[in-house]
PDB file of N, CA and C in Angstrom:
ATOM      1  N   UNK A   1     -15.443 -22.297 -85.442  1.00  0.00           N
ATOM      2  CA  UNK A   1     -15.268 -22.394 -83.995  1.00  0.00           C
ATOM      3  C   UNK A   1     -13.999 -21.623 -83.639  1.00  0.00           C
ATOM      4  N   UNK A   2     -13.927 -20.394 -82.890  1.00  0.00           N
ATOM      5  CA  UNK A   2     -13.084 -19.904 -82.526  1.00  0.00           C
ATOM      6  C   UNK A   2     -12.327 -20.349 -81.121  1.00  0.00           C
ATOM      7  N   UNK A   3     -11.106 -19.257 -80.757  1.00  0.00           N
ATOM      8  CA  UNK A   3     -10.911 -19.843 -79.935  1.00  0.00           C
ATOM      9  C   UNK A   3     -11.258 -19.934 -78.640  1.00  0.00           C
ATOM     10  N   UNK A   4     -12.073 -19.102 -77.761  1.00  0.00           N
ATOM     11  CA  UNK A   4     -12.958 -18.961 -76.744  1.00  0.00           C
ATOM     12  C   UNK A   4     -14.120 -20.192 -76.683  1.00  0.00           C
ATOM     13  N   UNK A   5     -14.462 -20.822 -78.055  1.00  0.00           N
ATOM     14  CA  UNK A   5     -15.451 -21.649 -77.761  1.00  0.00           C
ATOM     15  C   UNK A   5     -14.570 -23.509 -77.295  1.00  0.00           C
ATOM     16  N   UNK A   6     -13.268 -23.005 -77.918  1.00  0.00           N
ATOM     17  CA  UNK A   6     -12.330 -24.493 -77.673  1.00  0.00           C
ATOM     18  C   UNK A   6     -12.499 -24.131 -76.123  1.00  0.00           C
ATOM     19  N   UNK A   7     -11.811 -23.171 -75.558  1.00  0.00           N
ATOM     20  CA  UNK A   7     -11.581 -23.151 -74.151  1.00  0.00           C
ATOM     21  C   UNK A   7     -12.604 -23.362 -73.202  1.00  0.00           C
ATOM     22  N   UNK A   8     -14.523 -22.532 -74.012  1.00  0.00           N
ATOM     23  CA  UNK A   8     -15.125 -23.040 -72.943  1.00  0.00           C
ATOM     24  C   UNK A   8     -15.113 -24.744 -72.708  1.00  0.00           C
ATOM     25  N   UNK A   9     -15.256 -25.201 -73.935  1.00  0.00           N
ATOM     26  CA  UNK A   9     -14.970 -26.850 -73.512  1.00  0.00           C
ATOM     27  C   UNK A   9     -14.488 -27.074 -73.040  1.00  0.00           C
ATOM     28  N   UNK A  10     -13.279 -27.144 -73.190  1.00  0.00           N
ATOM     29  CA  UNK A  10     -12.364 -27.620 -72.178  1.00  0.00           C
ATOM     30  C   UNK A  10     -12.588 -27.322 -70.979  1.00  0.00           C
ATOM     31  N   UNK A  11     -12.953 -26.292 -70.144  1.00  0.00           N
ATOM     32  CA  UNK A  11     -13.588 -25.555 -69.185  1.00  0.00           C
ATOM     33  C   UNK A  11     -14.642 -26.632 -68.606  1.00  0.00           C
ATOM     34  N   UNK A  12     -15.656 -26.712 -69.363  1.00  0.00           N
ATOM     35  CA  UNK A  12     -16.968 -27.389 -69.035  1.00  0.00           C
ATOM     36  C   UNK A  12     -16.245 -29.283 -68.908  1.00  0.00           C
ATOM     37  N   UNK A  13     -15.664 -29.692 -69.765  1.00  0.00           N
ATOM     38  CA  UNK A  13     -15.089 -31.158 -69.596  1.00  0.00           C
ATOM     39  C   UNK A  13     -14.206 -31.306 -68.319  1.00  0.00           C
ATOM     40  N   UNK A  14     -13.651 -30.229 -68.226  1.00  0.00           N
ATOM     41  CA  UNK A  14     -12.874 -30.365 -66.540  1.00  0.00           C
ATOM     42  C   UNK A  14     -13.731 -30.274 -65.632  1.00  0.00           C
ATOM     43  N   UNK A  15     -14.967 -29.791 -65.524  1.00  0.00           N
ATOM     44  CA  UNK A  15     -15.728 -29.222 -64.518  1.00  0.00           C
ATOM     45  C   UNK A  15     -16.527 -30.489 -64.180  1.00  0.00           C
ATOM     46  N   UNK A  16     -16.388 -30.875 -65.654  1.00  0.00           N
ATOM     47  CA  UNK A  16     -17.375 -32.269 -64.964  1.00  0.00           C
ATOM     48  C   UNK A  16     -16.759 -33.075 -64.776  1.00  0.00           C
ATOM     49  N   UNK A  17     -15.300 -33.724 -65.017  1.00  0.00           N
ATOM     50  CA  UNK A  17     -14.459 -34.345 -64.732  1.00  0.00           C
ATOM     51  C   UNK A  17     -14.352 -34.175 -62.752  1.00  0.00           C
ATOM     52  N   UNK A  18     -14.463 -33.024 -62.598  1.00  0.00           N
ATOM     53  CA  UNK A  18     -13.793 -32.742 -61.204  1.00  0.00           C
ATOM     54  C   UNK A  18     -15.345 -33.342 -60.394  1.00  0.00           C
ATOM     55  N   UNK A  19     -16.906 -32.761 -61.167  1.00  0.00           N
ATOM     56  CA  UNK A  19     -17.363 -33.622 -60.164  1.00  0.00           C
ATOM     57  C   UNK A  19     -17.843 -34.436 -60.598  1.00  0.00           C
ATOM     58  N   UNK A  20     -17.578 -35.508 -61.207  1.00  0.00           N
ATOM     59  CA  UNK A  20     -17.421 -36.925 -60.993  1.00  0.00           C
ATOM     60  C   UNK A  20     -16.461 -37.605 -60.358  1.00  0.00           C
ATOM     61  N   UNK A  21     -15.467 -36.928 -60.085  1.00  0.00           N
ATOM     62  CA  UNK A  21     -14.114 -37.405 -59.465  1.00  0.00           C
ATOM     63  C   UNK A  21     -14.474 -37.113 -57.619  1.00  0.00           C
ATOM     64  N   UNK A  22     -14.701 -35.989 -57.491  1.00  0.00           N
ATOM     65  CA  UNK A  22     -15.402 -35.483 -55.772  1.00  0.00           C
ATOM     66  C   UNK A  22     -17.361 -36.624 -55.809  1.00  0.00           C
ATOM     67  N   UNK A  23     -18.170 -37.121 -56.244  1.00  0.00           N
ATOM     68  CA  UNK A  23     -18.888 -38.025 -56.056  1.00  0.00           C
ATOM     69  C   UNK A  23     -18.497 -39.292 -55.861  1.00  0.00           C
ATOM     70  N   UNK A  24     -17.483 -39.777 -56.647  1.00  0.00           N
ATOM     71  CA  UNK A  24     -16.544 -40.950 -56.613  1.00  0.00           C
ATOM     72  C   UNK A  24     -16.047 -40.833 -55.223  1.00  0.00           C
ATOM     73  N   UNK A  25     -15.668 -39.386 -54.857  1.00  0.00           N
ATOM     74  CA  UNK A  25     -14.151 -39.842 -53.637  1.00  0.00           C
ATOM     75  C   UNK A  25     -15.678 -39.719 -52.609  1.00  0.00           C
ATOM     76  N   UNK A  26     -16.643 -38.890 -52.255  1.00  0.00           N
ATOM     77  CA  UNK A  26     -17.525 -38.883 -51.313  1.00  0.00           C
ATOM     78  C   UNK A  26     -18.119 -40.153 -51.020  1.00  0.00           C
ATOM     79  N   UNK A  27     -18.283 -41.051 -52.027  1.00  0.00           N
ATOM     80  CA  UNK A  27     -18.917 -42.279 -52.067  1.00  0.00           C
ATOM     81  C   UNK A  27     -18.158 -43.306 -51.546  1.00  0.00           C
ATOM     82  N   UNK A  28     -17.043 -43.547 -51.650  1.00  0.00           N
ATOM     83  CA  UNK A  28     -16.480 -44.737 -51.571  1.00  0.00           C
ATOM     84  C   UNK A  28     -15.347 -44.281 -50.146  1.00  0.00           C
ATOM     85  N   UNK A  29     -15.346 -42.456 -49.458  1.00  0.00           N
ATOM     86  CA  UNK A  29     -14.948 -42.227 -48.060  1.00  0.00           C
ATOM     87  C   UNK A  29     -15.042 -43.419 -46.939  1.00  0.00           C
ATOM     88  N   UNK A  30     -16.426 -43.405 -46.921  1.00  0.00           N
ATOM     89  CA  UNK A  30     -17.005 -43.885 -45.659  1.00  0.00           C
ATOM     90  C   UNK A  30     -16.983 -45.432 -45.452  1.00  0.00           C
ATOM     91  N   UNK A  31     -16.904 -46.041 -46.508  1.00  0.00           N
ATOM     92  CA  UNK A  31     -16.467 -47.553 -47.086  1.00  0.00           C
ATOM     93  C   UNK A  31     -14.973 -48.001 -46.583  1.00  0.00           C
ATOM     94  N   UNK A  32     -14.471 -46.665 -47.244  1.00  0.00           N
ATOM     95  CA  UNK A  32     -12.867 -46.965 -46.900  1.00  0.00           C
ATOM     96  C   UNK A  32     -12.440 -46.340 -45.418  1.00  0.00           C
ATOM     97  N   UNK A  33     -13.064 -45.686 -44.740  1.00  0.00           N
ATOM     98  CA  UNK A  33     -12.823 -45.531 -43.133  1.00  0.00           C
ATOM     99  C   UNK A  33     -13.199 -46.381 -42.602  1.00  0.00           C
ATOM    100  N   UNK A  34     -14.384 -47.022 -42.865  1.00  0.00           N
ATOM    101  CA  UNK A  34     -14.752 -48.464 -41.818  1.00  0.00           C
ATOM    102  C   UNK A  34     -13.932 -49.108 -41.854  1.00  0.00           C
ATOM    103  N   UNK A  35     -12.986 -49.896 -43.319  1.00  0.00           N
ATOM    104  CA  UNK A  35     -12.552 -50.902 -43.393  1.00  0.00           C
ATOM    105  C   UNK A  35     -11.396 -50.725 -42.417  1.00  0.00           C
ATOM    106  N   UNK A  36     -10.363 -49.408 -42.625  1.00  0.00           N
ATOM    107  CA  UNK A  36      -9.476 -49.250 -42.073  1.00  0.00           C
ATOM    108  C   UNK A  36      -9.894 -49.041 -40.410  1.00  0.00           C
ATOM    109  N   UNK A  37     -10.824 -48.499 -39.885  1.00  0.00           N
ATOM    110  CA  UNK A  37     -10.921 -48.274 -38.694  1.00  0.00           C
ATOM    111  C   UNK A  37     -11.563 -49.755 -37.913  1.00  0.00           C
ATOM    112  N   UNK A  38     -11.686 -51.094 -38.928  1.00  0.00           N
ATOM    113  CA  UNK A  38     -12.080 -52.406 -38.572  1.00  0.00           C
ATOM    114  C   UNK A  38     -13.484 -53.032 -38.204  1.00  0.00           C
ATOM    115  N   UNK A  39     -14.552 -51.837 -38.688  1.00  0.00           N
ATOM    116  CA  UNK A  39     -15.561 -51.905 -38.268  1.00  0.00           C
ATOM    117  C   UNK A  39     -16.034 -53.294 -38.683  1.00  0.00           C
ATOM    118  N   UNK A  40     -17.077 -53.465 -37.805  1.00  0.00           N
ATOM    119  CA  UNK A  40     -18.202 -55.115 -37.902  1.00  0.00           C
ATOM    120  C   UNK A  40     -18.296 -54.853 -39.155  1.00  0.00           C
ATOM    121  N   UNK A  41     -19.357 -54.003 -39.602  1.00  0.00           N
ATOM    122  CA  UNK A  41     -20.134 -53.440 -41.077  1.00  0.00           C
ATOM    123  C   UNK A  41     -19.684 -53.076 -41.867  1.00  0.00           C
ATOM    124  N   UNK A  42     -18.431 -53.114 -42.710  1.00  0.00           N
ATOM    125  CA  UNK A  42     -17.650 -52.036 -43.526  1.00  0.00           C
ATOM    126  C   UNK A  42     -18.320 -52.058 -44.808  1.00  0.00           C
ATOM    127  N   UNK A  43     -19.043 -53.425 -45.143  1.00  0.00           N
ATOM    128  CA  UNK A  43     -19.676 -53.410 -46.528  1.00  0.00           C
ATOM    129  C   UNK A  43     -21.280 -52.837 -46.088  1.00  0.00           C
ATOM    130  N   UNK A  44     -21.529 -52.820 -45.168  1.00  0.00           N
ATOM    131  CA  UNK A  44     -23.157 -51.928 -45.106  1.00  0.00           C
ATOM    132  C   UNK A  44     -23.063 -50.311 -44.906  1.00  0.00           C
ATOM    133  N   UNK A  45     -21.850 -49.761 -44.308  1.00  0.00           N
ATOM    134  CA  UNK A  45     -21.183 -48.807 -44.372  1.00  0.00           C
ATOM    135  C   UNK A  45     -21.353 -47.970 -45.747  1.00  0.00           C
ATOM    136  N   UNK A  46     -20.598 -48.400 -46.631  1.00  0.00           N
ATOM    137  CA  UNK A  46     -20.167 -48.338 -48.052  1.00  0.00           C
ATOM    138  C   UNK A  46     -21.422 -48.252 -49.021  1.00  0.00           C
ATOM    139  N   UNK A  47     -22.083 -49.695 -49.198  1.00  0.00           N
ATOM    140  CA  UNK A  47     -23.420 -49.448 -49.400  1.00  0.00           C
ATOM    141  C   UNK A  47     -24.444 -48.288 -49.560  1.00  0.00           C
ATOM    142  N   UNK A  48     -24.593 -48.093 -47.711  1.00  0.00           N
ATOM    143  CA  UNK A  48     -25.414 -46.659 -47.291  1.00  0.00           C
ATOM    144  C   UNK A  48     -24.725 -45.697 -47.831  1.00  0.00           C
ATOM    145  N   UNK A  49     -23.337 -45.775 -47.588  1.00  0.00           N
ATOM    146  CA  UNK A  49     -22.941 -44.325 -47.778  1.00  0.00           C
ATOM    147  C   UNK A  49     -23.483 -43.927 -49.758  1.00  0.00           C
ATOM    148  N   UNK A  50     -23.244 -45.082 -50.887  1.00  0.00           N
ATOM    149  CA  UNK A  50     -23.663 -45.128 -51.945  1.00  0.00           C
ATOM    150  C   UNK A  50     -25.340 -44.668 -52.276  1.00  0.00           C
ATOM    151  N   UNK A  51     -25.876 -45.038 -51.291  1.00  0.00           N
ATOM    152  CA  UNK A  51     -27.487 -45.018 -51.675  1.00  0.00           C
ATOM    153  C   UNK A  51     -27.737 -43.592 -51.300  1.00  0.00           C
ATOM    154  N   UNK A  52     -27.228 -43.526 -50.088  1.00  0.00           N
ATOM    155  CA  UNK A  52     -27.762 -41.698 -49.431  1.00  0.00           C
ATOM    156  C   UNK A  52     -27.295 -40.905 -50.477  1.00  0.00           C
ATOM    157  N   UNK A  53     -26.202 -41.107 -51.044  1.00  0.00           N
ATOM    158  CA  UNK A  53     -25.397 -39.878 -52.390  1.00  0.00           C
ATOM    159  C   UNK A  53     -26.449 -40.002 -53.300  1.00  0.00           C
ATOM    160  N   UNK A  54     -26.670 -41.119 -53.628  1.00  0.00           N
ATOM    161  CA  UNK A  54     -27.062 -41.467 -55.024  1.00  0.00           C
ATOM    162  C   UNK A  54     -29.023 -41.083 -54.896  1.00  0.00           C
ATOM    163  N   UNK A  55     -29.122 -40.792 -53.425  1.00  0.00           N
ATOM    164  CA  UNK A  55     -30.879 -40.486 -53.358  1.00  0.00           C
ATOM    165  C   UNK A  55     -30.933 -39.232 -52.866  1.00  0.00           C
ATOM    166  N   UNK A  56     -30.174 -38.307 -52.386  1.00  0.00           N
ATOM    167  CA  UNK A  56     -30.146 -37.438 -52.100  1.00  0.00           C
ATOM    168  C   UNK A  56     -29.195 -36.726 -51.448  1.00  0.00           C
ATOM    169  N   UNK A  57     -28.175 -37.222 -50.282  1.00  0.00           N
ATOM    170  CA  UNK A  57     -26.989 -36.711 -49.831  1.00  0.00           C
ATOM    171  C   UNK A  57     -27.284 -36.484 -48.439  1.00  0.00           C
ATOM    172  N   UNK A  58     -28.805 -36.537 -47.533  1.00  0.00           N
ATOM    173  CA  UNK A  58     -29.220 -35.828 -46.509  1.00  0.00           C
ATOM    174  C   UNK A  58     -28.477 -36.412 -45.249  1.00  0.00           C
ATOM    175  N   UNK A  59     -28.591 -38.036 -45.329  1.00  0.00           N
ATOM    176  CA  UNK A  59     -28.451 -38.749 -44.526  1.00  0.00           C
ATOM    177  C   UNK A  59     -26.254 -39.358 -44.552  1.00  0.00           C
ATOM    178  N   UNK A  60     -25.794 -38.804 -45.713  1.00  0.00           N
ATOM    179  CA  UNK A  60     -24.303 -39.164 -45.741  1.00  0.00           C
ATOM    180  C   UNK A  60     -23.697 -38.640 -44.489  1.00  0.00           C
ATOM    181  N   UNK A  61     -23.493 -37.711 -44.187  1.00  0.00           N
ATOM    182  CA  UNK A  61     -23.243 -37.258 -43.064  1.00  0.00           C
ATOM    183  C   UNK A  61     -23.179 -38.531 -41.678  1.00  0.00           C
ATOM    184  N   UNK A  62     -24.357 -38.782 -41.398  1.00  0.00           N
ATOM    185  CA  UNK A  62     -24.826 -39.770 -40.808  1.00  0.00           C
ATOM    186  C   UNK A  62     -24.089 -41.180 -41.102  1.00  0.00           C
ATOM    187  N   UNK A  63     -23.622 -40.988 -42.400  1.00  0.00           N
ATOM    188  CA  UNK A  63     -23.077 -42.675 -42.796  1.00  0.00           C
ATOM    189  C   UNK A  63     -21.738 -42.803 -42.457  1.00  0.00           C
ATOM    190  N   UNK A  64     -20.972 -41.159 -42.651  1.00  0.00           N
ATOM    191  CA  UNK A  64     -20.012 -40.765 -42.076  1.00  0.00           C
ATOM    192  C   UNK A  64     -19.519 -41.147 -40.254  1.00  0.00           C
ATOM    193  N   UNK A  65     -20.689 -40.658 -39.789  1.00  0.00           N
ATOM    194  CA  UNK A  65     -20.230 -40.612 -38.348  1.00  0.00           C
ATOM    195  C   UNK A  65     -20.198 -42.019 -38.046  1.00  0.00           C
ATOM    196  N   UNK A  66     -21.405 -43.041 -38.624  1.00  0.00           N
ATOM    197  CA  UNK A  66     -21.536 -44.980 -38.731  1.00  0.00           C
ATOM    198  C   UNK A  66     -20.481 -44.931 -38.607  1.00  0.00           C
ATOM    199  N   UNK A  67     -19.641 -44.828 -39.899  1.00  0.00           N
ATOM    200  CA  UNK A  67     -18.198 -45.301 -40.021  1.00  0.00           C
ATOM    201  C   UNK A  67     -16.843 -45.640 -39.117  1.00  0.00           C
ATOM    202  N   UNK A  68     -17.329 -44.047 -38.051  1.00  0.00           N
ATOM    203  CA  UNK A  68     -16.307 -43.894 -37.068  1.00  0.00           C
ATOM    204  C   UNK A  68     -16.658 -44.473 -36.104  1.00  0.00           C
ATOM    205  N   UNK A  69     -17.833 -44.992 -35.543  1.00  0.00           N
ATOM    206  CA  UNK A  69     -18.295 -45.604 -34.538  1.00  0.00           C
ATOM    207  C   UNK A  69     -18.237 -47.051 -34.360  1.00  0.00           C
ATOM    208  N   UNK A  70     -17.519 -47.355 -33.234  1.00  0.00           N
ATOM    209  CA  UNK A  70     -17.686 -48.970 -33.245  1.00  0.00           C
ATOM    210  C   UNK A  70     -18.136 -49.573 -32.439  1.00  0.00           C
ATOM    211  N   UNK A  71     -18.476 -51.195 -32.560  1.00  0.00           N
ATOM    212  CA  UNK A  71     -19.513 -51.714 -31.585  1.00  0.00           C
ATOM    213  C   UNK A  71     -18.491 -52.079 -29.899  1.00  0.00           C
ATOM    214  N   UNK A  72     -19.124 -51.437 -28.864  1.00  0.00           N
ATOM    215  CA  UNK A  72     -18.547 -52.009 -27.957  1.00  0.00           C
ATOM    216  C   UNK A  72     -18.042 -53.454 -27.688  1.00  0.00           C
ATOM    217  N   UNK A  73     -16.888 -53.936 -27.280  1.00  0.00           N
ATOM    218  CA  UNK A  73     -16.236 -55.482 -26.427  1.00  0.00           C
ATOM    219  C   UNK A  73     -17.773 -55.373 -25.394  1.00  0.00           C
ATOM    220  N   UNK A  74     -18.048 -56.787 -25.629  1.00  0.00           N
ATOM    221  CA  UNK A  74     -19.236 -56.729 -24.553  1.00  0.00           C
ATOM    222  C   UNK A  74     -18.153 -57.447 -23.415  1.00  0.00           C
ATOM    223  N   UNK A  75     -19.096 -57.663 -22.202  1.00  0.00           N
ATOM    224  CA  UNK A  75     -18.205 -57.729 -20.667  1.00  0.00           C
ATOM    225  C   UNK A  75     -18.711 -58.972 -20.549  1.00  0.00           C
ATOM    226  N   UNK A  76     -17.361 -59.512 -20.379  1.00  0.00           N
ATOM    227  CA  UNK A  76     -18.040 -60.946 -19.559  1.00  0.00           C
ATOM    228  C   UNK A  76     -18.522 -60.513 -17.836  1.00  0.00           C
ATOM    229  N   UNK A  77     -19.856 -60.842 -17.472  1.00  0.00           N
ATOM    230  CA  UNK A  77     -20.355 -60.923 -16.174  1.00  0.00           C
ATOM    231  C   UNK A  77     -19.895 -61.973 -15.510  1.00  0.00           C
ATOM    232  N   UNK A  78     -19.551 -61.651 -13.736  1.00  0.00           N
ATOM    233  CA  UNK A  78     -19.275 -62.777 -13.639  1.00  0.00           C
ATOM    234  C   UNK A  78     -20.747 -63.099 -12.541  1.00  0.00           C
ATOM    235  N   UNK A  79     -20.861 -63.960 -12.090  1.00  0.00           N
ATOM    236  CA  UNK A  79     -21.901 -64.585 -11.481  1.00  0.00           C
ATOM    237  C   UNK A  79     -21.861 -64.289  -9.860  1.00  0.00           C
TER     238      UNK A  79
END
């Protein structure tokens, strides 16, 4: 084993290091903006945001914007 074949390893072990590390941080984003931004849902948030990555990625986006959105103060009516 020379030395070009040490380096591609190392090469290829960082590469996958980095994306497992960017799936990790994409996954657990939208979890951690609800909580901080106080949402009702922060654990259904988190959840979705886990399942959409983990089934395809189409709908994260979408779990993203959930996150930032919150439920209106409803109005007391008066009579």
């Amino acid at each position: 084993m020379n030395v070009i074949d040490i380096f591609a390893w190392i090469v290829l072990v960082v590469l996958v290091g980095t994306l497992v590390a960017v799936f990790v941080a994409l996954g657990t984003m939208p979890g951690r903006i609800a909580r901080k931004r106080g949402h009702p849902w922060p654990e259904a948030v988190a959840v979705g945001s886990w399942a959409t990555l983990i089934c395809g990625f189409v709908l994260w986006p979408l779990v993203l914007i959930w996150a930032y959105v919150d439920v209106p103060a409803r109005r007391e009516t008066s009579p």
